[in-house]
PDB file of N, CA and C in Angstrom:
ATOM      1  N   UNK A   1      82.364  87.519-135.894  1.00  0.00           N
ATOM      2  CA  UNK A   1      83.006  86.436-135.203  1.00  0.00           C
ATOM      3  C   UNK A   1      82.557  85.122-135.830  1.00  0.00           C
ATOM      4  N   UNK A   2      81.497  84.668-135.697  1.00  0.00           N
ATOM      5  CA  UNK A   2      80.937  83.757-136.292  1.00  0.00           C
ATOM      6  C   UNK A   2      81.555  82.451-136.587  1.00  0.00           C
ATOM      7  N   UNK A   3      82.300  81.723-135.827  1.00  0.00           N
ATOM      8  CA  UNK A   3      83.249  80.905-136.041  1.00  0.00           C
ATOM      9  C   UNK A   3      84.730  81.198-136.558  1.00  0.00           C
ATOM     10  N   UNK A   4      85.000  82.530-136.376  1.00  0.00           N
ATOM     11  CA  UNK A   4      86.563  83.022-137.059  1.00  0.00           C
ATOM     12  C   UNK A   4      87.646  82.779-135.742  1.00  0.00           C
ATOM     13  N   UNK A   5      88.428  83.016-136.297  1.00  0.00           N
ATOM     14  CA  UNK A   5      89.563  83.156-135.140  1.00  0.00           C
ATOM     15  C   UNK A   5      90.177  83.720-135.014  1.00  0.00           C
ATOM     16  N   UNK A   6      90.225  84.542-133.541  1.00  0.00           N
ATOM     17  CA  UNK A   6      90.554  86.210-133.178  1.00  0.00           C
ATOM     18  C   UNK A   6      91.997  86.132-132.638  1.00  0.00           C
ATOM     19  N   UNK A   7      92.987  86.924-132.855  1.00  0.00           N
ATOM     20  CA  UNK A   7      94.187  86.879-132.145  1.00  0.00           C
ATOM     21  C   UNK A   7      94.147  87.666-131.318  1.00  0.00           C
ATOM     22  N   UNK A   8      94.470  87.138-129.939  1.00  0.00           N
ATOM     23  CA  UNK A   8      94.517  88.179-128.805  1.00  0.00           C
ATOM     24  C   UNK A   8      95.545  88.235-127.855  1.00  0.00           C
ATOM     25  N   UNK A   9      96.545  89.312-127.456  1.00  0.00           N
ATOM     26  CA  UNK A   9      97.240  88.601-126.598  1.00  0.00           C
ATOM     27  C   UNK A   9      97.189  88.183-124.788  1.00  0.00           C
ATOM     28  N   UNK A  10      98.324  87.529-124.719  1.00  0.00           N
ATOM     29  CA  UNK A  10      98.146  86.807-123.396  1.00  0.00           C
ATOM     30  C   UNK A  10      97.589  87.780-121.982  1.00  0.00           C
ATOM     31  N   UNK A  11      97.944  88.823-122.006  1.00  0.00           N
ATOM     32  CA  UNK A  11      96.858  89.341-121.213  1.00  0.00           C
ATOM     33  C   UNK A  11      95.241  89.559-121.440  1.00  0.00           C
ATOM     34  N   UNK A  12      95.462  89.749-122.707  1.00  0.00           N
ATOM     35  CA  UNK A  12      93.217  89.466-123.090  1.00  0.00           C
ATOM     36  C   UNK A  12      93.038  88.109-122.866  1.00  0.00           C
ATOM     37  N   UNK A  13      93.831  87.615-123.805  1.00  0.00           N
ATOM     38  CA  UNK A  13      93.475  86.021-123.390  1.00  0.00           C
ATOM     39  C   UNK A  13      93.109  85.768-121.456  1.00  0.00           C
ATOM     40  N   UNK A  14      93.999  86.068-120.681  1.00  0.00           N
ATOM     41  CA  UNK A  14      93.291  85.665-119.430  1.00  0.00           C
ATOM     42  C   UNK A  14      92.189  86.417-118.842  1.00  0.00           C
ATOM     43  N   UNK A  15      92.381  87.355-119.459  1.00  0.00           N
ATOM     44  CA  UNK A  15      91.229  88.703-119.241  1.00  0.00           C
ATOM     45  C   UNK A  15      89.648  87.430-119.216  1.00  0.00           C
ATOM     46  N   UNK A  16      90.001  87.300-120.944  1.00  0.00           N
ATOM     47  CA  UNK A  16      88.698  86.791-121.236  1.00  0.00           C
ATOM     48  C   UNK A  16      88.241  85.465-120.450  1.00  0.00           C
ATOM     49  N   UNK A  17      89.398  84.872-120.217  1.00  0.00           N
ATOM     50  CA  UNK A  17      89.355  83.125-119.249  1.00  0.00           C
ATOM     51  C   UNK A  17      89.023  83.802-118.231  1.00  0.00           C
ATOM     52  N   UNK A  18      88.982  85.093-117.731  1.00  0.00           N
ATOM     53  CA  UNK A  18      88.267  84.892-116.241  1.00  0.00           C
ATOM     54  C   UNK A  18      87.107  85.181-115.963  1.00  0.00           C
ATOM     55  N   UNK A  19      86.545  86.238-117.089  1.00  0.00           N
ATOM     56  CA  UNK A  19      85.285  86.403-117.637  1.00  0.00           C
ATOM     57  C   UNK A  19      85.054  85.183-117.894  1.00  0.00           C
ATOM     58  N   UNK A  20      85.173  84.371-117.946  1.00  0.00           N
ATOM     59  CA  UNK A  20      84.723  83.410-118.829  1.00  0.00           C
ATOM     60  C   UNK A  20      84.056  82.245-117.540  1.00  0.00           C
ATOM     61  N   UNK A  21      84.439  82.666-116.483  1.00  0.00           N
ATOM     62  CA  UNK A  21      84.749  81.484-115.571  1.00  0.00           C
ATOM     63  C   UNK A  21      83.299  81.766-114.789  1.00  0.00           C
ATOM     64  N   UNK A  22      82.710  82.862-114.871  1.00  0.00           N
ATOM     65  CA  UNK A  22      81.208  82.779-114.511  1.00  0.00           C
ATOM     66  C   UNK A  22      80.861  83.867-115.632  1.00  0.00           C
ATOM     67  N   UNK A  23      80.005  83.846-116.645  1.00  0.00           N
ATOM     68  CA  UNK A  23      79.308  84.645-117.210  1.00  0.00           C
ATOM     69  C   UNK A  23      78.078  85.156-116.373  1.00  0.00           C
ATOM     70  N   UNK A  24      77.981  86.596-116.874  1.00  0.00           N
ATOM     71  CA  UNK A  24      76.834  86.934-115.958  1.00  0.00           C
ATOM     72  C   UNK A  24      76.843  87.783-114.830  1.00  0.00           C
ATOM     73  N   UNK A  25      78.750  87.003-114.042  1.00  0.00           N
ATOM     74  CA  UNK A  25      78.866  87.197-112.551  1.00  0.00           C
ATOM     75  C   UNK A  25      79.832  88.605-113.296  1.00  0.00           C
ATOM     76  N   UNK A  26      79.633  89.822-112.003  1.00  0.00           N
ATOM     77  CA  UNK A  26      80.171  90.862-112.439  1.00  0.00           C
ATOM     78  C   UNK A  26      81.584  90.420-111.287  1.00  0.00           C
ATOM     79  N   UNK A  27      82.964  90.758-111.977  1.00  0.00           N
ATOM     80  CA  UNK A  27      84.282  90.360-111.214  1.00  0.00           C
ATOM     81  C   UNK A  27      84.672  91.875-111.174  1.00  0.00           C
ATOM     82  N   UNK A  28      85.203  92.093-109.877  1.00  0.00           N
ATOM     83  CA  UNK A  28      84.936  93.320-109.550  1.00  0.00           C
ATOM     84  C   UNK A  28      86.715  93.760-109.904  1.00  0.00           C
ATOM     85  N   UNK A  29      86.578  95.263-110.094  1.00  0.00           N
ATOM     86  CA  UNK A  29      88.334  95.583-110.918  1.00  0.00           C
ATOM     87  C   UNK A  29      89.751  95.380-109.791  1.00  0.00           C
ATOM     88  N   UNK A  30      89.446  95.067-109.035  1.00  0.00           N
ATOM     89  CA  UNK A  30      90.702  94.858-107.714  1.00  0.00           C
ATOM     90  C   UNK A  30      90.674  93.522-108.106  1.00  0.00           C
ATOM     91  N   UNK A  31      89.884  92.604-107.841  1.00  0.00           N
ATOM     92  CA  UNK A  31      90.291  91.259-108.216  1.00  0.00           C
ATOM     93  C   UNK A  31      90.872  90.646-109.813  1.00  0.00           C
ATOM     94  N   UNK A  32      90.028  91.397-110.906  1.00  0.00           N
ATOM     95  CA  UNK A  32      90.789  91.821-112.112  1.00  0.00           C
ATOM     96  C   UNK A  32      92.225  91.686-112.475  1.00  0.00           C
ATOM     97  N   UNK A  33      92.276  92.512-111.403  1.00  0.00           N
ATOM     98  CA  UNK A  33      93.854  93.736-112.162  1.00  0.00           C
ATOM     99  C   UNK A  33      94.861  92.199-110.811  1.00  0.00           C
ATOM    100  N   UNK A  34      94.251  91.794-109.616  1.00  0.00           N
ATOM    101  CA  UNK A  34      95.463  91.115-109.466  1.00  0.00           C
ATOM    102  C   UNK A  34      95.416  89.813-109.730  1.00  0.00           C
ATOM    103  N   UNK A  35      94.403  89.186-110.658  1.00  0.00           N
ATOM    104  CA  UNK A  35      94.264  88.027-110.934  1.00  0.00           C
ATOM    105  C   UNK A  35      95.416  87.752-112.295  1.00  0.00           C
ATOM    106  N   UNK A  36      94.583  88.782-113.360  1.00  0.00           N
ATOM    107  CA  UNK A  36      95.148  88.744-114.399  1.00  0.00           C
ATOM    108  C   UNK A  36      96.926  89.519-114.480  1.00  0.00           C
ATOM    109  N   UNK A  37      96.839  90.943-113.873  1.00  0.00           N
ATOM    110  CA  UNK A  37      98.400  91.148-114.115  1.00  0.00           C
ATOM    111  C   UNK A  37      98.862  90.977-112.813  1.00  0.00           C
ATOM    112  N   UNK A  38      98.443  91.421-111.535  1.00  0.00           N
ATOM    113  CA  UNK A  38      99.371  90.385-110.473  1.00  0.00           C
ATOM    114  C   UNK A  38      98.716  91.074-108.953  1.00  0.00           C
ATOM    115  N   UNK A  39      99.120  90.875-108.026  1.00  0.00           N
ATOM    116  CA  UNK A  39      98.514  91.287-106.808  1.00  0.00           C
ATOM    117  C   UNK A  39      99.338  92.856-106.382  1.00  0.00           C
ATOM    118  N   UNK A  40     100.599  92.557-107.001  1.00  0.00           N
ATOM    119  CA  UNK A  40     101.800  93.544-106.405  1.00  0.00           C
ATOM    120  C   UNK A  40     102.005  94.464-108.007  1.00  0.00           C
ATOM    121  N   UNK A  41     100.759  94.824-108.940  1.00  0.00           N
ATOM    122  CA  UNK A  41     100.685  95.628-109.629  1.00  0.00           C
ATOM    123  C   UNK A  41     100.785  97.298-109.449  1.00  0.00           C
ATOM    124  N   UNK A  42     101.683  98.250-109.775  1.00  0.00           N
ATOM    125  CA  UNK A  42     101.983  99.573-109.249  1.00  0.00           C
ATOM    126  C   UNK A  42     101.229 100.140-110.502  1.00  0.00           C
ATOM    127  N   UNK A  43     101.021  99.979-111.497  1.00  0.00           N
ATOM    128  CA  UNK A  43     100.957 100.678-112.597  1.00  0.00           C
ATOM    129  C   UNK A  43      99.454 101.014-112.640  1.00  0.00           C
ATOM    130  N   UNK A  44      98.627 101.905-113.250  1.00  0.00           N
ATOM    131  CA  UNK A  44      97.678 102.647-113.698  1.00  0.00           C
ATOM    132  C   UNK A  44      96.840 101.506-113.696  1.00  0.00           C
ATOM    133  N   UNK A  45      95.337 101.346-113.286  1.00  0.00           N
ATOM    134  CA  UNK A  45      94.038 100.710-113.563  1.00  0.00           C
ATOM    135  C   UNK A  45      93.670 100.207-114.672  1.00  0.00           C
ATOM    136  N   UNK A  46      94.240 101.750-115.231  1.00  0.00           N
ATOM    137  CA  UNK A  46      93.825 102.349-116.948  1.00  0.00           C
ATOM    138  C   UNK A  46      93.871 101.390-117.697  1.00  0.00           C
ATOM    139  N   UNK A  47      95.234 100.645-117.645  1.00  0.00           N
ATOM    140  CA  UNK A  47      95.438  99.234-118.107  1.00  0.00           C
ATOM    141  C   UNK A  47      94.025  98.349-118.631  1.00  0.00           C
ATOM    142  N   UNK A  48      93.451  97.920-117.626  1.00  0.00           N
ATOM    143  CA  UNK A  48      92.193  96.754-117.490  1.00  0.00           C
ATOM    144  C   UNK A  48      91.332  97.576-118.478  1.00  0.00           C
ATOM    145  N   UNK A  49      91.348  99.033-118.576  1.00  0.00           N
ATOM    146  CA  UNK A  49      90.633 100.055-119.432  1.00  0.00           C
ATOM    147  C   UNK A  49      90.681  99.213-120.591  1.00  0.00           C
ATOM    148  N   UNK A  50      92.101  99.660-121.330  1.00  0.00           N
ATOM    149  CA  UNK A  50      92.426  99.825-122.241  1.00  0.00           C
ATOM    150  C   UNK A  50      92.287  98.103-122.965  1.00  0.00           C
ATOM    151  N   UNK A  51      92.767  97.403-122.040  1.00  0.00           N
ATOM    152  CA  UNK A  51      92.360  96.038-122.717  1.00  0.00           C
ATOM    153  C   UNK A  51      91.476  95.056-123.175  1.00  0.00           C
ATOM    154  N   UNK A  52      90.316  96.125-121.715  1.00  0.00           N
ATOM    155  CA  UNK A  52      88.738  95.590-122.214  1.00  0.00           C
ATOM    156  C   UNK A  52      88.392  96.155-123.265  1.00  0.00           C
ATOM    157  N   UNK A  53      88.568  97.341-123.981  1.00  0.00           N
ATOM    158  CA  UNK A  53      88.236  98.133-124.978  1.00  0.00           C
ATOM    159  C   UNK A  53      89.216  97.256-126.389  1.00  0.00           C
ATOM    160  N   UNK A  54      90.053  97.164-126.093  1.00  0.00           N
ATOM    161  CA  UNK A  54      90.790  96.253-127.094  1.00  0.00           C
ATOM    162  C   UNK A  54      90.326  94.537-127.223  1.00  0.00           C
ATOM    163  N   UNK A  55      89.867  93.906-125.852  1.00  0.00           N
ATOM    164  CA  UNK A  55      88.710  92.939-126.829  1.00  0.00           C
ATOM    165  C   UNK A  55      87.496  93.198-127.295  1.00  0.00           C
ATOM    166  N   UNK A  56      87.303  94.201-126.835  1.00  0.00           N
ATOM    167  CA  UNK A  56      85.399  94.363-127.390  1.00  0.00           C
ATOM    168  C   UNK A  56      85.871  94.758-128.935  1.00  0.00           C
ATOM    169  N   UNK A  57      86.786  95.326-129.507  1.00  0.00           N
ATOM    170  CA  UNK A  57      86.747  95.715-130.693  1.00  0.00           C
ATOM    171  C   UNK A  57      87.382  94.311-131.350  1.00  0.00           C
ATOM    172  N   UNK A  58      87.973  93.277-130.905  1.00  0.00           N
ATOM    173  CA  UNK A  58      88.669  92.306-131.721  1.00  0.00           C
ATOM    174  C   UNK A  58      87.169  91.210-131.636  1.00  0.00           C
ATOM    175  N   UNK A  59      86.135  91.784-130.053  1.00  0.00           N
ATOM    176  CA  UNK A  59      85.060  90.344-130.524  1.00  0.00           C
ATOM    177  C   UNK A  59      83.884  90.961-131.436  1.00  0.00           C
ATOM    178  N   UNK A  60      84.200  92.492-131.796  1.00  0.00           N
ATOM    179  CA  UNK A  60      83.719  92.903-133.190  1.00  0.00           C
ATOM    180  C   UNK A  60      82.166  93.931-131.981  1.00  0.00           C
ATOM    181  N   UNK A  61      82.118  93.587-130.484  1.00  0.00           N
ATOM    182  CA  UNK A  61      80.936  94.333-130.214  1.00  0.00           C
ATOM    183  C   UNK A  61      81.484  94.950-128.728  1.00  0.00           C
ATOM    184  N   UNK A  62      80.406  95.792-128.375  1.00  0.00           N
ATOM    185  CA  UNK A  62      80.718  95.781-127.202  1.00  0.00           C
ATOM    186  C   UNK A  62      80.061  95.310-125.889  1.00  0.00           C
ATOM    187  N   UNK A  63      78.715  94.824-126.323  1.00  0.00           N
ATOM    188  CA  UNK A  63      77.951  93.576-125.762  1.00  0.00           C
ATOM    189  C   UNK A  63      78.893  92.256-125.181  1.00  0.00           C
ATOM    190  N   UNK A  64      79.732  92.033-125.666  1.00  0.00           N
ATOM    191  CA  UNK A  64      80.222  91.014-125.106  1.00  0.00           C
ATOM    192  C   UNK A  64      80.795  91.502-123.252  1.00  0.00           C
ATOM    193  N   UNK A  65      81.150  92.093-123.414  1.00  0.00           N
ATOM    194  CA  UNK A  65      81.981  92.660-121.995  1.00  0.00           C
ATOM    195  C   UNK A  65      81.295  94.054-121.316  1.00  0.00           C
ATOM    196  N   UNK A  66      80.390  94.086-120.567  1.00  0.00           N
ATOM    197  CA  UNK A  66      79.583  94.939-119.721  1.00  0.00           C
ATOM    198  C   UNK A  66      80.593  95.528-118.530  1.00  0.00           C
ATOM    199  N   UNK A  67      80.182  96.737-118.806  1.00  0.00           N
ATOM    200  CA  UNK A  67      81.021  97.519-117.350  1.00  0.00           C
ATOM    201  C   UNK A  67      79.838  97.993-116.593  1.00  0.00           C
ATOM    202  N   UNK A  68      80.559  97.462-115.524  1.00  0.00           N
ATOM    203  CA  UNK A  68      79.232  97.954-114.056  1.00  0.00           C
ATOM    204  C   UNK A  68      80.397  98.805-113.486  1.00  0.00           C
ATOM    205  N   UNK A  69      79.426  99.792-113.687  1.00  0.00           N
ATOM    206  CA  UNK A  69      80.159 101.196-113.351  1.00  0.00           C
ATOM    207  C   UNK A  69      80.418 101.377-111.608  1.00  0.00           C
ATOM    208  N   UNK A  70      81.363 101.544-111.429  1.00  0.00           N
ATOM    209  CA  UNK A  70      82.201 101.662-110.137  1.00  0.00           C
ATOM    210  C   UNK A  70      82.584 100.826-109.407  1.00  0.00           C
ATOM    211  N   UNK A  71      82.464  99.138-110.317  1.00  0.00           N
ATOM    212  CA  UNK A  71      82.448  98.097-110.036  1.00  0.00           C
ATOM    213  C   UNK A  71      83.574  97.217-110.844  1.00  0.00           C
ATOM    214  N   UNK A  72      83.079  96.514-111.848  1.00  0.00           N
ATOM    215  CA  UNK A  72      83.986  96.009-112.986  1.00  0.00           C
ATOM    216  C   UNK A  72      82.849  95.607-113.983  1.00  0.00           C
ATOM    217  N   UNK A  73      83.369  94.443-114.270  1.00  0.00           N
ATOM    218  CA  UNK A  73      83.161  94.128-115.468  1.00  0.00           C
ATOM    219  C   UNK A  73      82.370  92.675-115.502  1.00  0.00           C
ATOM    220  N   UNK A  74      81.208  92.310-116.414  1.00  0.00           N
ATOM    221  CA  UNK A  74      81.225  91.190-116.544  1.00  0.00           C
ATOM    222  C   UNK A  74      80.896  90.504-117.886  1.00  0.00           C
ATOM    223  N   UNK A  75      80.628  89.643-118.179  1.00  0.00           N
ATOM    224  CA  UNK A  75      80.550  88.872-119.350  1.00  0.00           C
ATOM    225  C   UNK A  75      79.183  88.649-119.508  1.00  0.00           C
ATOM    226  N   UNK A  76      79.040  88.884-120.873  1.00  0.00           N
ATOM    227  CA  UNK A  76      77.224  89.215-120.959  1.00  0.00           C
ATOM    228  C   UNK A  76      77.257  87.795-122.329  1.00  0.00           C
ATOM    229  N   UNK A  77      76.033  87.496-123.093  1.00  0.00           N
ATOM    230  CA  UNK A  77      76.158  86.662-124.253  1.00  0.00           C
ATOM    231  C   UNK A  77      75.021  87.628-125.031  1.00  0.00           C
ATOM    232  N   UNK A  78      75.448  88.465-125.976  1.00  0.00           N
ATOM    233  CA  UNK A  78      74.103  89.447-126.748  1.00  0.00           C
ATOM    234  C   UNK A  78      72.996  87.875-127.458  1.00  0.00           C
ATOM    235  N   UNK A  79      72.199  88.584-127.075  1.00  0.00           N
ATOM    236  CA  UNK A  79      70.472  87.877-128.171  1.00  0.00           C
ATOM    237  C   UNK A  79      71.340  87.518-129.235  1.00  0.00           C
ATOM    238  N   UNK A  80      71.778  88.589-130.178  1.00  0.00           N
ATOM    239  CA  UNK A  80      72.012  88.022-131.761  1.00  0.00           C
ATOM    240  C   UNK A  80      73.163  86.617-131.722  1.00  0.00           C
ATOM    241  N   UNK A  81      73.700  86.140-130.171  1.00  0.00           N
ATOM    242  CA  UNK A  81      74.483  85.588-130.439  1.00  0.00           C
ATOM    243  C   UNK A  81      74.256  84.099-130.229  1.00  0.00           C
ATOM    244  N   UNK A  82      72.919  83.451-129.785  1.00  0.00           N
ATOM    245  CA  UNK A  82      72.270  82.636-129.882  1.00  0.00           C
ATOM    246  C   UNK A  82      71.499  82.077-130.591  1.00  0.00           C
ATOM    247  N   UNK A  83      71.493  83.150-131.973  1.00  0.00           N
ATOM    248  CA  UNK A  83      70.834  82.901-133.455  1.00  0.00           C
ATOM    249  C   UNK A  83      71.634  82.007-134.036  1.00  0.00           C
TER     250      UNK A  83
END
């Protein structure tokens, strides 16, 4: 990453803006799934799966985005990334 610039689309993109909005704080997957794709979402969880797994590989780790298991997800900052 290192100052590059990652293309992501508009659902990672808010993914990551909401992570983003407390690092640290774990945002639990019900509030997730209706923040980012909507409240009146029918479709599979799997989704929020598949997209967190698709930024951790575009921010090159998987340190960036922590899953608290049976919970969600939160936004971590790894050691190497304060070097």
């Amino acid at each position: 990453m290192h100052g590059e610039e990652i293309h992501v689309t508009r659902k990672e993109f808010d993914l990551l803006a909401m992570l983003m909005e407390a690092p640290g704080a774990v945002m639990g997957r019900q509030d997730i799934m209706s923040r980012v794709w909507d409240e009146n979402w029918f479709g599979s969880t799997r989704t929020l799966d598949v997209h967190v797994g698709s930024l951790r590989s575009k921010l090159g780790s998987s340190e960036w985005i922590e899953t608290v298991r049976g919970v969600g997800y939160r936004l971590t900052i790894p050691a190497a990334a304060h070097t």
